[in-house]
N, C-alpha and C. Protein backbone atom coordinates (compact mmCIF):
# COMPACT_ATOMS: atom_id res chain seq x y z
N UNK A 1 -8.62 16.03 -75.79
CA UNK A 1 -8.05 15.01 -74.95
C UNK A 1 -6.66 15.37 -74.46
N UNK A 2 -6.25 16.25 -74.75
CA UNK A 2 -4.77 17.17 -74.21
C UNK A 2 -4.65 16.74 -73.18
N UNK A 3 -5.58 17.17 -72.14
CA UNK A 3 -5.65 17.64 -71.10
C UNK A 3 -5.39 16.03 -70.56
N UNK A 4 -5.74 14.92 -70.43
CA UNK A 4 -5.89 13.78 -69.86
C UNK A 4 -3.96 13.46 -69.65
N UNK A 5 -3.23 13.41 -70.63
CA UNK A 5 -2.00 13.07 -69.99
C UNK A 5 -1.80 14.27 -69.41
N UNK A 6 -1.96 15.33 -69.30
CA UNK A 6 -1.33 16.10 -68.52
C UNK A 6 -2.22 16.12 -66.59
N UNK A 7 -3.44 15.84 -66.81
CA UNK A 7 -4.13 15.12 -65.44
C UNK A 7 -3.04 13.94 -64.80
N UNK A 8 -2.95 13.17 -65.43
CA UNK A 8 -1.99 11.73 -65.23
C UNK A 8 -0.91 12.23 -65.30
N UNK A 9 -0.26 13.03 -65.49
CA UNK A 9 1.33 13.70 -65.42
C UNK A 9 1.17 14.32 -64.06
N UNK A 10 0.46 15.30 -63.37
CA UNK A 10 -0.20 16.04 -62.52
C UNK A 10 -0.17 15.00 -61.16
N UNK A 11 -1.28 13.85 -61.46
CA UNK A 11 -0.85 12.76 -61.07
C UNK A 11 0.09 11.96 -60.28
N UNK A 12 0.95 11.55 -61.16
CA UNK A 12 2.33 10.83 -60.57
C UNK A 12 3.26 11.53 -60.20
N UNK A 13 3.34 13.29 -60.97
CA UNK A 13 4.24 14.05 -59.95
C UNK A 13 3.97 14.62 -58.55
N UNK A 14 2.55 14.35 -58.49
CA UNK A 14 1.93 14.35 -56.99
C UNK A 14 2.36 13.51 -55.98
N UNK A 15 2.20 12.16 -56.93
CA UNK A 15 1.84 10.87 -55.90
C UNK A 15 3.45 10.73 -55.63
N UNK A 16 4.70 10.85 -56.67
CA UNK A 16 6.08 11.00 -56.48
C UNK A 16 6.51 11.86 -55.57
N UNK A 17 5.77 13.14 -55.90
CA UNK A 17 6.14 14.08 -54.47
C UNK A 17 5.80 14.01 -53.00
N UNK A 18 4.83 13.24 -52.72
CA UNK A 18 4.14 12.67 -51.91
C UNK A 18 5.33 11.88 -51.04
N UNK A 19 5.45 10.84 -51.90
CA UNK A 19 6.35 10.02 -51.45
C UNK A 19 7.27 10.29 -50.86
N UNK A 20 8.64 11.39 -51.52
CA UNK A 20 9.45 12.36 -50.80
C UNK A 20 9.32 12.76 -49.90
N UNK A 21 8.24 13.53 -49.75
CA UNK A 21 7.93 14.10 -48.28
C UNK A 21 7.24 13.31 -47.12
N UNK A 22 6.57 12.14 -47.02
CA UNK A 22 6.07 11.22 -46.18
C UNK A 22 6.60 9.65 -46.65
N UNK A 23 7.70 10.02 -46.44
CA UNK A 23 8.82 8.45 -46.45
C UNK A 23 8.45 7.37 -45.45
N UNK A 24 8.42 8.04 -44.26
CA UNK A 24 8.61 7.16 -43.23
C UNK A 24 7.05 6.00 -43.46
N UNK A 25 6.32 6.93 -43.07
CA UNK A 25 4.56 6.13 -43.59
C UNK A 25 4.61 5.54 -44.93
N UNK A 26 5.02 6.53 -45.67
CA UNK A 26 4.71 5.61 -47.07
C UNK A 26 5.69 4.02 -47.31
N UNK A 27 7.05 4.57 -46.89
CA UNK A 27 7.96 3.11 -46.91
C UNK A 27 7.53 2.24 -46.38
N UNK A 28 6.95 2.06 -44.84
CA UNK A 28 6.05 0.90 -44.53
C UNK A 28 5.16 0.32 -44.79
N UNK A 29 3.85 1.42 -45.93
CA UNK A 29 2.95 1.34 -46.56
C UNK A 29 3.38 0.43 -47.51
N UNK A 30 4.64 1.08 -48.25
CA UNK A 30 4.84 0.07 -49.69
C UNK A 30 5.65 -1.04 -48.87
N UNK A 31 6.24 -1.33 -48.30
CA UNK A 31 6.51 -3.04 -47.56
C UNK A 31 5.72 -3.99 -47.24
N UNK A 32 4.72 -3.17 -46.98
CA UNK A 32 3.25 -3.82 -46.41
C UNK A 32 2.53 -4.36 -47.53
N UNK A 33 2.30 -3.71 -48.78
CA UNK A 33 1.25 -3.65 -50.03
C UNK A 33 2.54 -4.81 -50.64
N UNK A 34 3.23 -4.88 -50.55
CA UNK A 34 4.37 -5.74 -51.82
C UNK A 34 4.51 -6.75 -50.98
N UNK A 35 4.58 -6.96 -49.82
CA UNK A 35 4.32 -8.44 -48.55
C UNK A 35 6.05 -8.56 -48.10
N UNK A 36 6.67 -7.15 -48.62
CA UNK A 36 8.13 -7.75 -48.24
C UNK A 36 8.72 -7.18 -46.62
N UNK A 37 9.66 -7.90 -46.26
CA UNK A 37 10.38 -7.65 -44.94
C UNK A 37 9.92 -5.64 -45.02
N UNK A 38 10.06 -4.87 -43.74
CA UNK A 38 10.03 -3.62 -43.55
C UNK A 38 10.95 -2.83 -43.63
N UNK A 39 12.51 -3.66 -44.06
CA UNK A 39 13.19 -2.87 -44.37
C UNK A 39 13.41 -2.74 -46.28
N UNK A 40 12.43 -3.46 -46.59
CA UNK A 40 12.93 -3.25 -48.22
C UNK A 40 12.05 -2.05 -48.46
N UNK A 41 10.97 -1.18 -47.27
CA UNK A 41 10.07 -0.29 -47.88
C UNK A 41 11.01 0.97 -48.13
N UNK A 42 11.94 1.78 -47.72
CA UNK A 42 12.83 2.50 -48.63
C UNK A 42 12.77 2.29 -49.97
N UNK A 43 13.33 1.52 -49.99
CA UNK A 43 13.78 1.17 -51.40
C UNK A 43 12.81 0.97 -52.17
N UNK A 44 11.74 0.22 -52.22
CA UNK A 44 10.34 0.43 -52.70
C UNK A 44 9.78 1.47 -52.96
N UNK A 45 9.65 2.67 -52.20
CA UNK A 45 9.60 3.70 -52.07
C UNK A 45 10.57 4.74 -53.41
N UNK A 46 11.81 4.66 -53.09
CA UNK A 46 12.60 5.23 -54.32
C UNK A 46 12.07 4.46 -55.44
N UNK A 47 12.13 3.65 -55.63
CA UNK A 47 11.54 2.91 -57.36
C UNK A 47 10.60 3.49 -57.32
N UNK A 48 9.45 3.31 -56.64
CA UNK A 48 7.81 3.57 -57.15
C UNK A 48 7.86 5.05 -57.58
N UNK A 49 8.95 6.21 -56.74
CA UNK A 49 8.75 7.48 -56.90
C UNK A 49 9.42 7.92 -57.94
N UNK A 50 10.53 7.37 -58.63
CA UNK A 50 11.14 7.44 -60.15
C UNK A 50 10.52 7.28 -61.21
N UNK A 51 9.97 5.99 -60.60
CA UNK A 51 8.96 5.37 -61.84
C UNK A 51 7.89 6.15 -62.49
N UNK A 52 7.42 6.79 -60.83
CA UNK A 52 6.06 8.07 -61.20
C UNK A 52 6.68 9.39 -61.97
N UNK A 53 7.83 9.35 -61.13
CA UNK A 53 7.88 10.80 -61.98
C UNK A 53 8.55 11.01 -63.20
N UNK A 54 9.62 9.99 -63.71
CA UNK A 54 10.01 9.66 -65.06
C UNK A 54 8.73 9.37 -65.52
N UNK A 55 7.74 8.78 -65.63
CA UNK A 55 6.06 8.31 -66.36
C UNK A 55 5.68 10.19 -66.60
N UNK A 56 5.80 11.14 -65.47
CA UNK A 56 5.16 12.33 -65.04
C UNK A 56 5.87 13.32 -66.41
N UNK A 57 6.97 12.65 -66.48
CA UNK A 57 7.97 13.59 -67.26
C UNK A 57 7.90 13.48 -68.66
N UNK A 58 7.54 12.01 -68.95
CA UNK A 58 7.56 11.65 -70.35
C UNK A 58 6.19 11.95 -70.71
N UNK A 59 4.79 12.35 -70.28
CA UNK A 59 3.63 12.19 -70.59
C UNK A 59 3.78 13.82 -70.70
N UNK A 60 4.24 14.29 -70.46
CA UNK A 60 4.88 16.02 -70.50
C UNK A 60 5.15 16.37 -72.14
N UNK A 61 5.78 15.19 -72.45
CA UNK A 61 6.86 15.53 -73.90
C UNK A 61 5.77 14.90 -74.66
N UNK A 62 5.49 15.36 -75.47
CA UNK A 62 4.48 14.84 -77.26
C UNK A 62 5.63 13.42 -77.36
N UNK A 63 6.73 13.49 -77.91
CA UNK A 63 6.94 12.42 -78.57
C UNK A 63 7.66 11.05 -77.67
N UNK A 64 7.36 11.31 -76.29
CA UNK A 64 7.64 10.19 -75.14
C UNK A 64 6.78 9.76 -74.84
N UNK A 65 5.26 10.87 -74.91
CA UNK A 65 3.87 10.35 -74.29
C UNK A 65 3.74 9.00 -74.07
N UNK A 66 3.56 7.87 -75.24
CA UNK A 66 2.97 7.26 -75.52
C UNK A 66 4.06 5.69 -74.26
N UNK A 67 5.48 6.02 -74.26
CA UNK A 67 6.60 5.45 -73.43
C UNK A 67 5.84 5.61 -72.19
N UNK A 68 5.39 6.94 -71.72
CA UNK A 68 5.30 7.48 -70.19
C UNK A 68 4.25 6.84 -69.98
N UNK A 69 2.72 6.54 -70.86
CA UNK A 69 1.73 6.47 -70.46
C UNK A 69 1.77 4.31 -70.64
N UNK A 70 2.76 3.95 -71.19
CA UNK A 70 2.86 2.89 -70.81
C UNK A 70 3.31 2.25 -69.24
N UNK A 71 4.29 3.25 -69.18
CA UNK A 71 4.98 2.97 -67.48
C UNK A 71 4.33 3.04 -66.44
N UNK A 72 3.47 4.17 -66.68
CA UNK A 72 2.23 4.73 -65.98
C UNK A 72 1.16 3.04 -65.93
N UNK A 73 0.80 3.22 -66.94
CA UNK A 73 -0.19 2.10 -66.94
C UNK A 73 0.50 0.76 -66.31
N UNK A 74 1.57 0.55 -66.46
CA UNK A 74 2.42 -0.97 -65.71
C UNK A 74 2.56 -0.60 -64.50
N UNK A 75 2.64 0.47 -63.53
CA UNK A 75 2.50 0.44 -62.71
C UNK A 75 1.50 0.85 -61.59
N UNK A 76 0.17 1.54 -62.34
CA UNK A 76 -0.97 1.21 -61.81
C UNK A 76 -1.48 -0.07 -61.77
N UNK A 77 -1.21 -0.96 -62.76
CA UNK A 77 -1.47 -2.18 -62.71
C UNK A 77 -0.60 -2.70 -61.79
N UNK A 78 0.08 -2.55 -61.54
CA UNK A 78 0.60 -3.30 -60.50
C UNK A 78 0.18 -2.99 -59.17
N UNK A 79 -0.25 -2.06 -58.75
CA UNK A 79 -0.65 -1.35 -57.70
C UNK A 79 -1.83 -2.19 -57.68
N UNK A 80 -2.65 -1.97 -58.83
CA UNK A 80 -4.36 -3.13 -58.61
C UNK A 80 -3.67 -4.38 -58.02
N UNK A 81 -3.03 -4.72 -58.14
CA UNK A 81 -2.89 -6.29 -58.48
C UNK A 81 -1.96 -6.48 -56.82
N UNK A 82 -1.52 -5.80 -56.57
CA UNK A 82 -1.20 -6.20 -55.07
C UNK A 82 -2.09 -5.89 -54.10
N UNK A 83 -3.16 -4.30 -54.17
CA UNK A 83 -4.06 -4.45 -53.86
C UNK A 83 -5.53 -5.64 -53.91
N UNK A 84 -5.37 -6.09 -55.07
CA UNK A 84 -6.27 -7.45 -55.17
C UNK A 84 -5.10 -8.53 -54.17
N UNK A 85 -4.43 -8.74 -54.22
CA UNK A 85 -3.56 -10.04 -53.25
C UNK A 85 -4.16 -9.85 -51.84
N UNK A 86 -4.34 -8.00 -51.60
CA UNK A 86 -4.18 -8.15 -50.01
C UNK A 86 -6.24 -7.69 -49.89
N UNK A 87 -6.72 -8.06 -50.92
CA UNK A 87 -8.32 -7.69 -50.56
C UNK A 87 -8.33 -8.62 -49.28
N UNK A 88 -9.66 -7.83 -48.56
CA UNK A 88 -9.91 -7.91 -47.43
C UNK A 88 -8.50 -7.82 -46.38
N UNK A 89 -7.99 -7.19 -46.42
CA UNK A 89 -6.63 -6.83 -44.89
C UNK A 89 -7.12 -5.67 -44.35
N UNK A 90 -6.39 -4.92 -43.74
CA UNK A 90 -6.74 -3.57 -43.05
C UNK A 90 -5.76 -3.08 -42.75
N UNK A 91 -5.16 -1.59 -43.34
CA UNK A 91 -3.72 -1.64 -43.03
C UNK A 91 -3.87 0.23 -43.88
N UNK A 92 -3.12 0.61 -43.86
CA UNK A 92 -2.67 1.94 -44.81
C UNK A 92 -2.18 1.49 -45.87
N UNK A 93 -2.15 1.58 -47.00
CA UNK A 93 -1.98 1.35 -48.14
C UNK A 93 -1.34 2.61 -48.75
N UNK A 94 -1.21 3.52 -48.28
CA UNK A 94 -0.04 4.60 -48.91
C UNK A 94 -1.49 5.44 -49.75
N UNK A 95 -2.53 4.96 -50.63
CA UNK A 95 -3.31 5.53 -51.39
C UNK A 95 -3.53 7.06 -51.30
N UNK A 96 -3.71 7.19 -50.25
CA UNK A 96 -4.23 8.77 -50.01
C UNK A 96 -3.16 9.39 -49.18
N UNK A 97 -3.50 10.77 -49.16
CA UNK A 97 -2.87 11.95 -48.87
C UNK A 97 -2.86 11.85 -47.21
N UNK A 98 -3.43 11.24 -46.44
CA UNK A 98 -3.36 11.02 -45.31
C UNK A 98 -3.49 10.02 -44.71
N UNK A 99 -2.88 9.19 -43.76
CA UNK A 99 -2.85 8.45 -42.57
C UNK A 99 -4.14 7.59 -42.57
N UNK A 100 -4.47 6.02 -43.47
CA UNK A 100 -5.87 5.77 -43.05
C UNK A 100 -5.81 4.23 -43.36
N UNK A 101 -6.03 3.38 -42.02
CA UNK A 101 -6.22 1.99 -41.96
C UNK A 101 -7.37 1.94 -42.34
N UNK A 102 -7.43 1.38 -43.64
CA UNK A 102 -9.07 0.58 -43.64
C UNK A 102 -8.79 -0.67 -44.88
N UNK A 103 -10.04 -1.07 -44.81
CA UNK A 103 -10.24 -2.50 -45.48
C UNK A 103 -9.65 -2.29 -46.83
N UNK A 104 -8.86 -3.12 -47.25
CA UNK A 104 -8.84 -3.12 -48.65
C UNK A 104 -9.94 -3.85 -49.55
N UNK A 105 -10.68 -2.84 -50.38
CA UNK A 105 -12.08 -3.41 -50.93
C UNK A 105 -12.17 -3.30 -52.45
N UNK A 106 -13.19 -3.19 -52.83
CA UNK A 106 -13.62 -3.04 -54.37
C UNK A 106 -12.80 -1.80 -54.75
N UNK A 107 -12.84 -0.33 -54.08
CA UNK A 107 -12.61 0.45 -54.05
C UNK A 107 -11.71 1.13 -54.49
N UNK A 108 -10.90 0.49 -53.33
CA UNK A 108 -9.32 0.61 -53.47
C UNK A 108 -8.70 0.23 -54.70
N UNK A 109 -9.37 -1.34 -55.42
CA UNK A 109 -8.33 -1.87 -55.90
C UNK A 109 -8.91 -1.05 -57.46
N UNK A 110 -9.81 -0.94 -57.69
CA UNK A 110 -10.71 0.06 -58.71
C UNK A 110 -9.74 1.23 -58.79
N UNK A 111 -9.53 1.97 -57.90
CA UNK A 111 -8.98 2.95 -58.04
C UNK A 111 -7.57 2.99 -59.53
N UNK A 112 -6.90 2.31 -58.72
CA UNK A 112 -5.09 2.37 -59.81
C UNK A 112 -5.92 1.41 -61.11
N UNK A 113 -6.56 0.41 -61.35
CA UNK A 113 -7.12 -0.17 -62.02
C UNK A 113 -7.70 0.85 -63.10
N UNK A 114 -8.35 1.86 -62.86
CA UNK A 114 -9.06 2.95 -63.57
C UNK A 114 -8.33 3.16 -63.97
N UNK A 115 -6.84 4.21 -63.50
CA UNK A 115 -5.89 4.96 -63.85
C UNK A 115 -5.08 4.29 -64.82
N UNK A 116 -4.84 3.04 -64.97
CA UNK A 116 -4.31 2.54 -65.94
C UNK A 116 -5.07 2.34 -67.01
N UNK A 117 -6.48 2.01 -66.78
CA UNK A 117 -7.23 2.27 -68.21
C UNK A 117 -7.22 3.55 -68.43
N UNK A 118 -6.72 4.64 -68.05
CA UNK A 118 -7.04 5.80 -68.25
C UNK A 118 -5.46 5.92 -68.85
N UNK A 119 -4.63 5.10 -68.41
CA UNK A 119 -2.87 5.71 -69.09
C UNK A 119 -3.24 4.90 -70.50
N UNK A 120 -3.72 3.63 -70.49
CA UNK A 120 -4.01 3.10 -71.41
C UNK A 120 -4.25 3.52 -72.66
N UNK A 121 -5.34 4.48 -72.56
CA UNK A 121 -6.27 5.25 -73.83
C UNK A 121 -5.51 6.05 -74.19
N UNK A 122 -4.62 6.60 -73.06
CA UNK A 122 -3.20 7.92 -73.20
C UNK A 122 -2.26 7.32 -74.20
N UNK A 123 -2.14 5.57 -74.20
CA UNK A 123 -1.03 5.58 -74.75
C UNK A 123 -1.56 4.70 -75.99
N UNK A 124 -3.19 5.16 -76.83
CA UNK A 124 -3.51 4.43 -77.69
C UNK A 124 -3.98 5.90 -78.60
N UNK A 125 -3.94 6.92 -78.07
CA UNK A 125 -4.41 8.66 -78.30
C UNK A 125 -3.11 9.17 -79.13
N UNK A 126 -3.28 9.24 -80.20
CA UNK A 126 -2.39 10.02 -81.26
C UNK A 126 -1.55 11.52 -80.36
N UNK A 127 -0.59 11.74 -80.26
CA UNK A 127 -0.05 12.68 -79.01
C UNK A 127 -0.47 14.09 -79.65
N UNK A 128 -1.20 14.47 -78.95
CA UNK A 128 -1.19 16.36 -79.64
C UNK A 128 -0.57 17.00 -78.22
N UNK A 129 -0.39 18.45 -79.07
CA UNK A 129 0.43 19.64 -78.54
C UNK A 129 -1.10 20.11 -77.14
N UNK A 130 -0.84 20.57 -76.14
CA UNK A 130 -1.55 20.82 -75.18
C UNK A 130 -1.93 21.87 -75.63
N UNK A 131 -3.13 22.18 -75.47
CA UNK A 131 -3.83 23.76 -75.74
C UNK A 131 -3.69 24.33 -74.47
N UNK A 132 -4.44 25.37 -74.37
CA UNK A 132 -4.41 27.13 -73.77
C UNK A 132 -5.27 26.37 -72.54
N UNK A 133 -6.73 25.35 -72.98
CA UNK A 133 -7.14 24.93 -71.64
C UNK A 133 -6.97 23.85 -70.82
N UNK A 134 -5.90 22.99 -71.41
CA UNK A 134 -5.24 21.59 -70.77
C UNK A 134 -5.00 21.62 -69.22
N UNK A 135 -4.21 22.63 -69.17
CA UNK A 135 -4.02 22.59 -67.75
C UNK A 135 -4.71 23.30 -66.76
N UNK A 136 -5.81 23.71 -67.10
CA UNK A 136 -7.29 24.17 -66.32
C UNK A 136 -7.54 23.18 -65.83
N UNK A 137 -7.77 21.81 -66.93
CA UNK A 137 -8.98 21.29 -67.27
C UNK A 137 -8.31 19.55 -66.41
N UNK A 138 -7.14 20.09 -66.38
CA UNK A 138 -6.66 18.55 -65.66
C UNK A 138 -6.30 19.45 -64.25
N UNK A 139 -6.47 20.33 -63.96
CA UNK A 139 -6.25 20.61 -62.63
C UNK A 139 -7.68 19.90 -62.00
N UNK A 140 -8.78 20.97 -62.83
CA UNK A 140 -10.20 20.55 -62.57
C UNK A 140 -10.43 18.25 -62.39
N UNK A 141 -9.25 18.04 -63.24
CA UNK A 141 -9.74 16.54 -62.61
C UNK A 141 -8.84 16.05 -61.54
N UNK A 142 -8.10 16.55 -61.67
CA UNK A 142 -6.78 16.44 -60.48
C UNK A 142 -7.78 16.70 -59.23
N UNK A 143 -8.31 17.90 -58.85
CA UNK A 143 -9.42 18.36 -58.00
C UNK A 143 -11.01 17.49 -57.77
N UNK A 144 -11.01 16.71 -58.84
CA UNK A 144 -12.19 15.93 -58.65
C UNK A 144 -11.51 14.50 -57.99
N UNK A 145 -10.58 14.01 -58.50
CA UNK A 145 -10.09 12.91 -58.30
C UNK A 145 -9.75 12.58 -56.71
N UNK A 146 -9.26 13.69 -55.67
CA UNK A 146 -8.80 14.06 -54.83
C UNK A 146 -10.04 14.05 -53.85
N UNK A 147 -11.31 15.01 -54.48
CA UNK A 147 -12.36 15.16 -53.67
C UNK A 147 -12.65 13.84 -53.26
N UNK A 148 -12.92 13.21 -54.85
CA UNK A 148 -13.47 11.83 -55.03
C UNK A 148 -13.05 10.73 -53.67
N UNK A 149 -11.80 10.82 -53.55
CA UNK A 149 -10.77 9.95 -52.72
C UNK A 149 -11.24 10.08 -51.51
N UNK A 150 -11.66 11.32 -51.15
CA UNK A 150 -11.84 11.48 -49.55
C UNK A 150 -13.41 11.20 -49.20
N UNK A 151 -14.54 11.66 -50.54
CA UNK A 151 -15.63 11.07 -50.02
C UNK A 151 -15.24 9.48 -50.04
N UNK A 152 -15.11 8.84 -50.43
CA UNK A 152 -14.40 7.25 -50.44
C UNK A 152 -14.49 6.96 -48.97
N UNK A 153 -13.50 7.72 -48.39
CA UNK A 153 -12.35 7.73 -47.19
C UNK A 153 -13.43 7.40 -46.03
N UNK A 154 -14.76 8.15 -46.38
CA UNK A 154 -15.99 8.19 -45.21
C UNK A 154 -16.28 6.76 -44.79
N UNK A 155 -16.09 6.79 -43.30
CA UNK A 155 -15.99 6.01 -42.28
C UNK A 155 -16.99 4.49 -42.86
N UNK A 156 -18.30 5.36 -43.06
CA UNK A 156 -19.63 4.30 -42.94
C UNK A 156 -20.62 5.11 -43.50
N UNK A 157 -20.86 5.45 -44.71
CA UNK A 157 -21.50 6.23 -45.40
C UNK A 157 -22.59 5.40 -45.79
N UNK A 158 -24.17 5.80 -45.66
CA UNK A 158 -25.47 4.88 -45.91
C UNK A 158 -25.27 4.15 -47.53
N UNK A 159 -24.72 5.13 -48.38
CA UNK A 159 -25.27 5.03 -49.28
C UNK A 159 -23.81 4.07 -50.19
N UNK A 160 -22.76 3.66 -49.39
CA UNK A 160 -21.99 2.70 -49.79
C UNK A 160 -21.86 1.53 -48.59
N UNK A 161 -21.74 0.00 -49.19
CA UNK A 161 -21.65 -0.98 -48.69
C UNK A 161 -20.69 -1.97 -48.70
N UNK A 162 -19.06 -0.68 -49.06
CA UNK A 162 -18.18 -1.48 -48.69
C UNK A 162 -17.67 -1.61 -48.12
């Protein structure tokens, strides 16, 4: 189970770095998702990206894990939970790696919802030292998680009905 905080570390220093580099979209994104005026999305923006990557930093260290994977988990939950406020809107939501108005659905709000049951178990998991294949093995979900996101992303796919 090494490997899982270091996936979720992988994670939020993504979704933190992310942020850095696509400010302008993402700050409106997070103004939009939190319901506040468009100029508080800066600033929204710097918190959410501290938050991720202090969570990114402490899930790094054995004896912070259990701190990081709490922060982690409070603020995926929070992410569900404004995503549930704005179910059914249509808007960018910052979620993904690229530029995409669509419905906020089951989906979406599932998504950060998971991840916090997933920081959750991180921060109920006795902390061990990372082995030799940890960071293979959370790249490999880092890489699924990502794929995962974009089949999602598909327009009108037969075989989903949301």
């Amino acid at each position: 189970m090494a490997a899982l905080p270091l996936f979720l570390a992988l994670l939020l220093g993504t979704s933190a770095l992310h942020k850095a580099l696509d400010r302008q979209r993402l700050g409106s994104a997070a103004a939009r998702l939190a319901g506040t005026p468009p100029a508080t999305g800066p600033l929204l923006l710097i918190a959410a990206a501290v938050v991720e990557g202090t969570a990114a930093l402490c899930l790094l260290l054995a004896p912070l894990r259990p701190a990081g994977a709490l922060v982690a988990l409070l603020l995926w939950a929070l992410y569900a939970l404004l995503l549930l406020l704005r179910r059914g809107q249509s808007f960018d939501c910052g979620c993904d790696l690229v530029a995409r108005d669509r419905l906020v659905g089951v989906v979406q709000i599932a998504r950060p919802a998971l991840l916090a049951g997933l920081a959750a178990l991180t921060a109920l998991l006795p902390p061990t030292p990372f082995t030799l294949d940890a960071p293979f093995a959370a790249a490999g979900f880092l890489a699924l998680w990502l794929g995962a996101a974009e089949i999602l992303a598909l327009p009108r796919p037969v075989w989903r009905n949301n």
